[in-house]
PDB file of N, CA and C in Angstrom:
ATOM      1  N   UNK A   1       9.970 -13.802   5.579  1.00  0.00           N
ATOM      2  CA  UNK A   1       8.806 -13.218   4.944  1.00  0.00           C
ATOM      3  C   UNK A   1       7.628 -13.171   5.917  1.00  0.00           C
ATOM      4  N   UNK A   2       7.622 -13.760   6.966  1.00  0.00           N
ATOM      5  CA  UNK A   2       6.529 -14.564   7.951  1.00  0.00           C
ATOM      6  C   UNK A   2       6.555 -13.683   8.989  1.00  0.00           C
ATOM      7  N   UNK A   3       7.623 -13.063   9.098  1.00  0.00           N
ATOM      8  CA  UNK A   3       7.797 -12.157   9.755  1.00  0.00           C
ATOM      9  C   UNK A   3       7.719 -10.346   9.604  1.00  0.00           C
ATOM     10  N   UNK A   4       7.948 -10.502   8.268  1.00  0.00           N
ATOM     11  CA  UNK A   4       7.976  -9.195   7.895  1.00  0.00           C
ATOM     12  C   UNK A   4       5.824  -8.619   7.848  1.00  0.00           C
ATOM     13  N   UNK A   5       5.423 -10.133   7.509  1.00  0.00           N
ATOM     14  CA  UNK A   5       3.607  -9.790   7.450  1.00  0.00           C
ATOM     15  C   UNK A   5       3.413  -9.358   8.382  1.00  0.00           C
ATOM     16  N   UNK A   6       3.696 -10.162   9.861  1.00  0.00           N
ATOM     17  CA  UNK A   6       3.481  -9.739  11.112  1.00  0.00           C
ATOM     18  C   UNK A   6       3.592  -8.775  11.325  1.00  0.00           C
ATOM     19  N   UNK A   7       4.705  -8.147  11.093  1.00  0.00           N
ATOM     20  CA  UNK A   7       5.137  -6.688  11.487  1.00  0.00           C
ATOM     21  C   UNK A   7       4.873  -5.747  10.983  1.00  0.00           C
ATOM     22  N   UNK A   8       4.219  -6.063   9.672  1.00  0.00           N
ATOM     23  CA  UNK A   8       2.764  -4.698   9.092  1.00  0.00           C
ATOM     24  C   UNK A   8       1.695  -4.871   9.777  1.00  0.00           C
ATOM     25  N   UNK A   9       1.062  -6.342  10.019  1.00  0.00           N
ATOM     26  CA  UNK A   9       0.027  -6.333  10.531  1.00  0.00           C
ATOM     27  C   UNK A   9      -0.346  -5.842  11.670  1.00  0.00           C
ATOM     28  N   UNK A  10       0.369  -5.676  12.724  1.00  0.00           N
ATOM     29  CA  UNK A  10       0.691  -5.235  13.776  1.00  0.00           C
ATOM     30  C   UNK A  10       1.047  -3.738  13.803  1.00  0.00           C
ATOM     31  N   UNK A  11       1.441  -2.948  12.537  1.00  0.00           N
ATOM     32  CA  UNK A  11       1.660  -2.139  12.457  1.00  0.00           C
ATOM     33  C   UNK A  11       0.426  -1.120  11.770  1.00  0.00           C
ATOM     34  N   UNK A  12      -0.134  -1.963  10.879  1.00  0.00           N
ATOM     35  CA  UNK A  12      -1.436  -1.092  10.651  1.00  0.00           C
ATOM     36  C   UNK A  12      -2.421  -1.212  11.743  1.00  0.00           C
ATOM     37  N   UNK A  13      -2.553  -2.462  12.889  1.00  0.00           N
ATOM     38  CA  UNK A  13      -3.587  -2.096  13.692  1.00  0.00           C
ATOM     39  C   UNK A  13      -3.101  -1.057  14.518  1.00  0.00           C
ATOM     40  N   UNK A  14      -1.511  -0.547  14.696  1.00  0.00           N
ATOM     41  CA  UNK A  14      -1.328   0.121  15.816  1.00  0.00           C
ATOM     42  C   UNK A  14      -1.939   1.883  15.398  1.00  0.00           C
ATOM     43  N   UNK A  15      -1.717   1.594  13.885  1.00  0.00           N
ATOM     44  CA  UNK A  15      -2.010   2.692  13.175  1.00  0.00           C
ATOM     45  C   UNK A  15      -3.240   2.956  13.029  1.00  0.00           C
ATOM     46  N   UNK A  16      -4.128   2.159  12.636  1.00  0.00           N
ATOM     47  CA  UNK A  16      -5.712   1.680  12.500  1.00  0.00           C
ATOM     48  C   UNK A  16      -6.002   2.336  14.087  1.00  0.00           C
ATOM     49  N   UNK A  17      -5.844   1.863  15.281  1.00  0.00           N
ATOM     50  CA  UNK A  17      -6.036   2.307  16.647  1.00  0.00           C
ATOM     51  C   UNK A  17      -6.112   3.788  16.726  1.00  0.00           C
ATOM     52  N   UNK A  18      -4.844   4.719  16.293  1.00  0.00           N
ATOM     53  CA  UNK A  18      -5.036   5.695  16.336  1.00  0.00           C
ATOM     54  C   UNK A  18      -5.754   6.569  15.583  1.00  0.00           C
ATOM     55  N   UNK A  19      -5.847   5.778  14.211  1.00  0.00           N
ATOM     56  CA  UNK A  19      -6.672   6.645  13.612  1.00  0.00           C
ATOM     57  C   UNK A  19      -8.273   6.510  13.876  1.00  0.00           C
ATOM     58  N   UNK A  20      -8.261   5.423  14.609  1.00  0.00           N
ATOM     59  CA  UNK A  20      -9.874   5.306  14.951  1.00  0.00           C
ATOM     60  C   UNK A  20     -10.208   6.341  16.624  1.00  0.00           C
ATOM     61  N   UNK A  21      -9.218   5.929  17.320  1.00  0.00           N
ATOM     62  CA  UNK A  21      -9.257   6.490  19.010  1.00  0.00           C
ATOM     63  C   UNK A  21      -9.036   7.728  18.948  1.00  0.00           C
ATOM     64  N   UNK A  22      -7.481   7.847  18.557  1.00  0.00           N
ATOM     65  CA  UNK A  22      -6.710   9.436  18.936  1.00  0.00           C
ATOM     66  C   UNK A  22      -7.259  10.127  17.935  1.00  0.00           C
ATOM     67  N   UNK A  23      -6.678   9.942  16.776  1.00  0.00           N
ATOM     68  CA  UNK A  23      -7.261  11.014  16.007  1.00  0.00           C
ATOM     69  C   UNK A  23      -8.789  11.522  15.439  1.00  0.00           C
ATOM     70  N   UNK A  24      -9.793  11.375  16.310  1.00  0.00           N
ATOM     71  CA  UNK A  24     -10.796  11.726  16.285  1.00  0.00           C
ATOM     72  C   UNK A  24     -10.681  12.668  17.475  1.00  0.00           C
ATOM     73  N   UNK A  25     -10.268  12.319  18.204  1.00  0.00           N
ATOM     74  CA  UNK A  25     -10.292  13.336  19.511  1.00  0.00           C
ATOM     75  C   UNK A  25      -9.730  14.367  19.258  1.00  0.00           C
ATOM     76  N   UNK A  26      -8.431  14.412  18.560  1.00  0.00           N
ATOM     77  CA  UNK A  26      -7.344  15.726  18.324  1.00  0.00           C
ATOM     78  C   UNK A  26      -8.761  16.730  17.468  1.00  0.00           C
ATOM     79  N   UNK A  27      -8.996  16.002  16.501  1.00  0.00           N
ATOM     80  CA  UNK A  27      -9.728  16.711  15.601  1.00  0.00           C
ATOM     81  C   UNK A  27     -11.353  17.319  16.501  1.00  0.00           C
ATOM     82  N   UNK A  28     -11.735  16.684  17.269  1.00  0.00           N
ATOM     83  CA  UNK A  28     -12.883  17.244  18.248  1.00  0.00           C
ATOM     84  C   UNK A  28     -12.131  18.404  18.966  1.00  0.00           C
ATOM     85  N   UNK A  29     -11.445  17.830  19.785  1.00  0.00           N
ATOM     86  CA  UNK A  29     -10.529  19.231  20.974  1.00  0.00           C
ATOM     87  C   UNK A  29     -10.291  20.216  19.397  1.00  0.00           C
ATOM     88  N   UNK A  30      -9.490  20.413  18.634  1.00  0.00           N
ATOM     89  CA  UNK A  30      -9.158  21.258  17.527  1.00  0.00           C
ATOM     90  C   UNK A  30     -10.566  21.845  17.337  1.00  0.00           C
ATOM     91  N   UNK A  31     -11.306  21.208  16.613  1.00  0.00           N
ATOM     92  CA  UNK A  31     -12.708  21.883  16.297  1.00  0.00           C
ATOM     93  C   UNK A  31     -13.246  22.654  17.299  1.00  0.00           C
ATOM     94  N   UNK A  32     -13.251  22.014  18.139  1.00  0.00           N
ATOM     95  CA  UNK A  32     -13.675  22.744  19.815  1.00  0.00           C
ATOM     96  C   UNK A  32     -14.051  24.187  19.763  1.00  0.00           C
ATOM     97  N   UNK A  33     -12.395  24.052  19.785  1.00  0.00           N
ATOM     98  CA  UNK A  33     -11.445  25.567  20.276  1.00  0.00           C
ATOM     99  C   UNK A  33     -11.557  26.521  18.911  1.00  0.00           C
ATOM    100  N   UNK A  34     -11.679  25.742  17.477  1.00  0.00           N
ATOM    101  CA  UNK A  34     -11.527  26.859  16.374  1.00  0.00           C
ATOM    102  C   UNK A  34     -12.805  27.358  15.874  1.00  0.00           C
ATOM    103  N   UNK A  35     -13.798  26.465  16.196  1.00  0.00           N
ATOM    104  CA  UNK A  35     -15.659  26.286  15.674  1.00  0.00           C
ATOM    105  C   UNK A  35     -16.411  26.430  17.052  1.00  0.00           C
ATOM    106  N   UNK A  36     -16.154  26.323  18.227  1.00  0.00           N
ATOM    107  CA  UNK A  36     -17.201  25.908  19.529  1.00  0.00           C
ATOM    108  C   UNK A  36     -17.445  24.535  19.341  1.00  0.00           C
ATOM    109  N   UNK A  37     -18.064  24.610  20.885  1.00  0.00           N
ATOM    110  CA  UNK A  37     -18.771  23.149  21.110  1.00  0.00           C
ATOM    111  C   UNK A  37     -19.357  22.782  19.815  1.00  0.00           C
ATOM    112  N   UNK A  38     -19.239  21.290  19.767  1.00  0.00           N
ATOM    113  CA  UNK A  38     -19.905  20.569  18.728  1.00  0.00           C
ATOM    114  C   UNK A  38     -21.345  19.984  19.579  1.00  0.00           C
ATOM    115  N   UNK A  39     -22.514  20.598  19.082  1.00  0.00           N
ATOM    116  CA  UNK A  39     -23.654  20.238  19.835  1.00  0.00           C
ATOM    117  C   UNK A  39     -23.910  18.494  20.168  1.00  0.00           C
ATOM    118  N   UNK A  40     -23.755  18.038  21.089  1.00  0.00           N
ATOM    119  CA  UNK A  40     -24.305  16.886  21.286  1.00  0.00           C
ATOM    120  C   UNK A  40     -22.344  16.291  22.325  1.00  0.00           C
ATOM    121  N   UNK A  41     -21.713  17.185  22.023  1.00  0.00           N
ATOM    122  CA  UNK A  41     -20.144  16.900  22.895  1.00  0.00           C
ATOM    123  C   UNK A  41     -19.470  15.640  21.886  1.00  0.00           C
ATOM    124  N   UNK A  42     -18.202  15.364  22.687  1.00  0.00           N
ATOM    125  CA  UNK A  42     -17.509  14.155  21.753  1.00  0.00           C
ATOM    126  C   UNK A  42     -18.429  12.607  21.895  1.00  0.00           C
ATOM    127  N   UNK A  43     -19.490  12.349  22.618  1.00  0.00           N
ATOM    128  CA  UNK A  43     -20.433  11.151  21.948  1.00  0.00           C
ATOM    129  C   UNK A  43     -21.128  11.525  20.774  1.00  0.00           C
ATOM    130  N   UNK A  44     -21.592  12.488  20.645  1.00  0.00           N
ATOM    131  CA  UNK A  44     -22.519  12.566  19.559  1.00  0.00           C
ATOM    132  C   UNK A  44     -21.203  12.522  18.597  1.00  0.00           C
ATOM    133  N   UNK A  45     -20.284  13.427  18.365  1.00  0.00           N
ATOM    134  CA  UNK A  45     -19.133  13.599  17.315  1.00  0.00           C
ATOM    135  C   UNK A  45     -18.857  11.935  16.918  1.00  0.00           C
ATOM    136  N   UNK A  46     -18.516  11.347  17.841  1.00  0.00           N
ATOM    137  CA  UNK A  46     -17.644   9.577  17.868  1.00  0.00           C
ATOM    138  C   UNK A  46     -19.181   8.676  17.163  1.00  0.00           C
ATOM    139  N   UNK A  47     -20.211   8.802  17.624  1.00  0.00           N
ATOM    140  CA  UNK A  47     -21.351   8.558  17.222  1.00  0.00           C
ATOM    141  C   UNK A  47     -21.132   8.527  15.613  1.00  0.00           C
ATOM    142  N   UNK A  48     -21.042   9.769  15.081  1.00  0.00           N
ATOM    143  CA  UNK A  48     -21.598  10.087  13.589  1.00  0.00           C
ATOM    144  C   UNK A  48     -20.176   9.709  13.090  1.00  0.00           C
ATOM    145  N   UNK A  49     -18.975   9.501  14.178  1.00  0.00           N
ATOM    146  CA  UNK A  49     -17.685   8.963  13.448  1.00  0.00           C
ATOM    147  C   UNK A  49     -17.925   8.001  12.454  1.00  0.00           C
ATOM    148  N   UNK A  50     -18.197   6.525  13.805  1.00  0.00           N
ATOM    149  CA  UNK A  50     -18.445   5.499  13.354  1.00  0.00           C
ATOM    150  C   UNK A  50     -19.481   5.438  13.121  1.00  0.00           C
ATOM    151  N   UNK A  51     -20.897   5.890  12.522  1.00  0.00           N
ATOM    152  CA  UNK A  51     -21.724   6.107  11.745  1.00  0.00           C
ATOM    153  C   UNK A  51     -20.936   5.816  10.115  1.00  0.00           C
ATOM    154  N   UNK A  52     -20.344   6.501  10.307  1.00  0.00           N
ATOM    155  CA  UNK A  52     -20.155   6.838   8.829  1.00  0.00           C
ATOM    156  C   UNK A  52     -18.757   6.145   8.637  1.00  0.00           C
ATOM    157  N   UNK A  53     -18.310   4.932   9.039  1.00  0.00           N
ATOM    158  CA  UNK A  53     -17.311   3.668   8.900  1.00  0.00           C
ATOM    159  C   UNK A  53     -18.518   2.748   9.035  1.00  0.00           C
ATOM    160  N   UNK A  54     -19.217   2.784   9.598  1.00  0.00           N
ATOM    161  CA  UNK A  54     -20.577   1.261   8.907  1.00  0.00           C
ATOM    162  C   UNK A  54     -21.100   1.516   7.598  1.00  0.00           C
ATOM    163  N   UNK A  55     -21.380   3.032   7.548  1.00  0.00           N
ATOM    164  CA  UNK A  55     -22.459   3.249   6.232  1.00  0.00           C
ATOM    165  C   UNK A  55     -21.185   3.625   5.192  1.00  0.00           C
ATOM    166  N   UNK A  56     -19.992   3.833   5.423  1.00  0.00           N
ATOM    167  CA  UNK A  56     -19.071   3.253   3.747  1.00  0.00           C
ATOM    168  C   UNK A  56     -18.556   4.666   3.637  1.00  0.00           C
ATOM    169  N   UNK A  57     -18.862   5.859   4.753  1.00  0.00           N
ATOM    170  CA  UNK A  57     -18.785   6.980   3.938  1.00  0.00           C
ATOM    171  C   UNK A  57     -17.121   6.959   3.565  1.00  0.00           C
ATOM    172  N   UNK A  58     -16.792   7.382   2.427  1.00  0.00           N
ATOM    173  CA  UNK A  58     -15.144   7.515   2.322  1.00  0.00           C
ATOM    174  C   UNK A  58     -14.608   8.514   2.896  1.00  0.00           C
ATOM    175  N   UNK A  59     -15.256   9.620   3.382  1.00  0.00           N
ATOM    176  CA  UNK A  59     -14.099  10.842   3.921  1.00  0.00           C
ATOM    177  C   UNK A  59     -14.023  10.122   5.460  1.00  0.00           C
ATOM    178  N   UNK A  60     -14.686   9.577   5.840  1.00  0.00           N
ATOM    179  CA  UNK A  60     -14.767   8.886   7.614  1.00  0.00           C
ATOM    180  C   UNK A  60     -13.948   8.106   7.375  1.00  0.00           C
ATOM    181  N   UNK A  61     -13.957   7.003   5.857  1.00  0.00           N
ATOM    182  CA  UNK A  61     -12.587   6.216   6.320  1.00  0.00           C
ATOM    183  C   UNK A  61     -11.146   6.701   6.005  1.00  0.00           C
ATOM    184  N   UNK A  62     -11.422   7.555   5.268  1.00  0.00           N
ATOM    185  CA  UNK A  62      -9.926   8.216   4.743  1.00  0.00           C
ATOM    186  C   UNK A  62      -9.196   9.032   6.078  1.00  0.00           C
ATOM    187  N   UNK A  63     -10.423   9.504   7.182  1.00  0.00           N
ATOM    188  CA  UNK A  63      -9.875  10.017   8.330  1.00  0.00           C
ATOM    189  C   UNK A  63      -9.450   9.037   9.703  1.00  0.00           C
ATOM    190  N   UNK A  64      -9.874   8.351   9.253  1.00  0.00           N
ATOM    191  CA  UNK A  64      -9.690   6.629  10.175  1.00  0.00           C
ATOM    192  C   UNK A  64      -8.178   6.156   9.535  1.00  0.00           C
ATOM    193  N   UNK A  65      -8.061   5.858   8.266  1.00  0.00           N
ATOM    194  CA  UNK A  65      -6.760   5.613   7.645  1.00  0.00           C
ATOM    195  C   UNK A  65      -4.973   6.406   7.466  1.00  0.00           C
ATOM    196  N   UNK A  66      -6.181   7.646   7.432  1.00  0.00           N
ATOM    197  CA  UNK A  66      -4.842   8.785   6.889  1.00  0.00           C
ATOM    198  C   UNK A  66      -3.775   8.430   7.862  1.00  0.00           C
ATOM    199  N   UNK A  67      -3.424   8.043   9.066  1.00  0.00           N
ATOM    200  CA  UNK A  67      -2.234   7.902   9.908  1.00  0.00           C
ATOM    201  C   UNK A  67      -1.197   6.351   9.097  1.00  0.00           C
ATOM    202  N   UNK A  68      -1.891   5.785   8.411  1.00  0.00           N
ATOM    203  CA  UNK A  68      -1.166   4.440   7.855  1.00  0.00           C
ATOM    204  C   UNK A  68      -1.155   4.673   6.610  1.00  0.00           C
ATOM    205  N   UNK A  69      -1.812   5.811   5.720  1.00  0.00           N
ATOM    206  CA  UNK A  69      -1.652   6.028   4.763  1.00  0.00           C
ATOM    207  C   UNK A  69      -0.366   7.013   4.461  1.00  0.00           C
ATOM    208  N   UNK A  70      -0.298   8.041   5.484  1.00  0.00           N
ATOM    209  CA  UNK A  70       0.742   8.802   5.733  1.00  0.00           C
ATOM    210  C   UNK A  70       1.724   8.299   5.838  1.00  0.00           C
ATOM    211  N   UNK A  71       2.299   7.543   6.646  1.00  0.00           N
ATOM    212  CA  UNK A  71       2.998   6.262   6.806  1.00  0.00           C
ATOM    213  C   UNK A  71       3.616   5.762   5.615  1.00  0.00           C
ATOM    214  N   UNK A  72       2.956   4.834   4.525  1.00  0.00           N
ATOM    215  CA  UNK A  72       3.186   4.392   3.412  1.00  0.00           C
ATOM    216  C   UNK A  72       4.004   5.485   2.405  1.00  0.00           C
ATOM    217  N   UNK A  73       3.105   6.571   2.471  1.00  0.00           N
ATOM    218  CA  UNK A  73       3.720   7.762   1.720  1.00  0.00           C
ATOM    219  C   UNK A  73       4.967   7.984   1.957  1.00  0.00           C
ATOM    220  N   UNK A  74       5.262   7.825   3.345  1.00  0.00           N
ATOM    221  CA  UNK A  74       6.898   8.347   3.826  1.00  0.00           C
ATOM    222  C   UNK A  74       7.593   7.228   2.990  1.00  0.00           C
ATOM    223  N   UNK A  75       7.031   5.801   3.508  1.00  0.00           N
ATOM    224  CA  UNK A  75       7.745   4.745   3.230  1.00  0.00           C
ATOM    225  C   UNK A  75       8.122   4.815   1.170  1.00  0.00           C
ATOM    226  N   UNK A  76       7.411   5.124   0.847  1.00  0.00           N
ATOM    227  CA  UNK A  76       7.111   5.201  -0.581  1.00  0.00           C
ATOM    228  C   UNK A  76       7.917   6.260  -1.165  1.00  0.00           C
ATOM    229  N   UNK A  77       8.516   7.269  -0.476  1.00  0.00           N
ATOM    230  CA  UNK A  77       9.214   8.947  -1.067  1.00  0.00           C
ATOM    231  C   UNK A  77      10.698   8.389  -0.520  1.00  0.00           C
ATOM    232  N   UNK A  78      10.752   7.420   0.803  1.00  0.00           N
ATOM    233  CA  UNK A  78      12.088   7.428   0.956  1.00  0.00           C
ATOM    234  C   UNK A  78      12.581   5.986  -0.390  1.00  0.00           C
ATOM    235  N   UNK A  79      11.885   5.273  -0.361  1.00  0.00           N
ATOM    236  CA  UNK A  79      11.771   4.132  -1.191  1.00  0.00           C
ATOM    237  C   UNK A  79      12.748   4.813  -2.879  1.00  0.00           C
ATOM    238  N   UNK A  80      11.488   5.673  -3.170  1.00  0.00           N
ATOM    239  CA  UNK A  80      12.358   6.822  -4.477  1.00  0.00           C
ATOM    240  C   UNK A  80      13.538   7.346  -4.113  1.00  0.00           C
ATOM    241  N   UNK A  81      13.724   8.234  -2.987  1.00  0.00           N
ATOM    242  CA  UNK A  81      14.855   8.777  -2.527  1.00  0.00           C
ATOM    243  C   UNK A  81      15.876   7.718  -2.974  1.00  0.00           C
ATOM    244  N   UNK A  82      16.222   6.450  -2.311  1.00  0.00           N
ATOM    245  CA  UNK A  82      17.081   5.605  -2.436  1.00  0.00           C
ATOM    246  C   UNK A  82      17.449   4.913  -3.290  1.00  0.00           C
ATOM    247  N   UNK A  83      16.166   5.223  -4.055  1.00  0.00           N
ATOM    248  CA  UNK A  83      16.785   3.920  -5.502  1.00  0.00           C
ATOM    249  C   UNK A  83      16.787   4.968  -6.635  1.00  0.00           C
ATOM    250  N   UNK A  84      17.139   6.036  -6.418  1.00  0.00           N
ATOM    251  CA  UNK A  84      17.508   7.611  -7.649  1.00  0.00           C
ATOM    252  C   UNK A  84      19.178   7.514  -6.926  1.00  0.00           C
ATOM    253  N   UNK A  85      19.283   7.608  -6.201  1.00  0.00           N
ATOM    254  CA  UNK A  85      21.104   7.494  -5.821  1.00  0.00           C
ATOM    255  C   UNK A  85      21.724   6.594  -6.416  1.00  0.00           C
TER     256      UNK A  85
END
């Protein structure tokens, strides 16, 4: 059991990481190229990121999360898949 904690915990920070690092960037380069420059470049963007993970906003954390939430979902549809057989 001691083991299995570890290995979420470890698994949501790896997830937590990207959704805080990478996937802000994909979504800057994306915006980039489909909207133009975002005035102020990717500091100002990362700026108002984590702006808005201090001040509580929920769409900032739902975009910080969505990679471990996505995750769960899979885990959760194959979970059904297997126990309907």
């Amino acid at each position: 059991m001691k083991h299995k904690i570890v290995n979420e915990i470890a698994l949501f920070a790896a997830f937590l990481f990207a959704g805080f690092l990478i996937l802000p960037f994909a979504v800057y380069l994306v915006g980039s190229v489909v909207f133009g420059d975002y005035s102020g470049g990717y500091g100002e963007f990362f700026g108002r990121l984590s702006g808005g993970l201090v001040s509580g906003h929920w769409p900032t954390w739902f975009l910080v999360l969505s990679p471990y939430l996505l995750l769960q979902i899979v885990r959760l549809s194959l979970f059904g898949l297997r126990s309907t057989r």
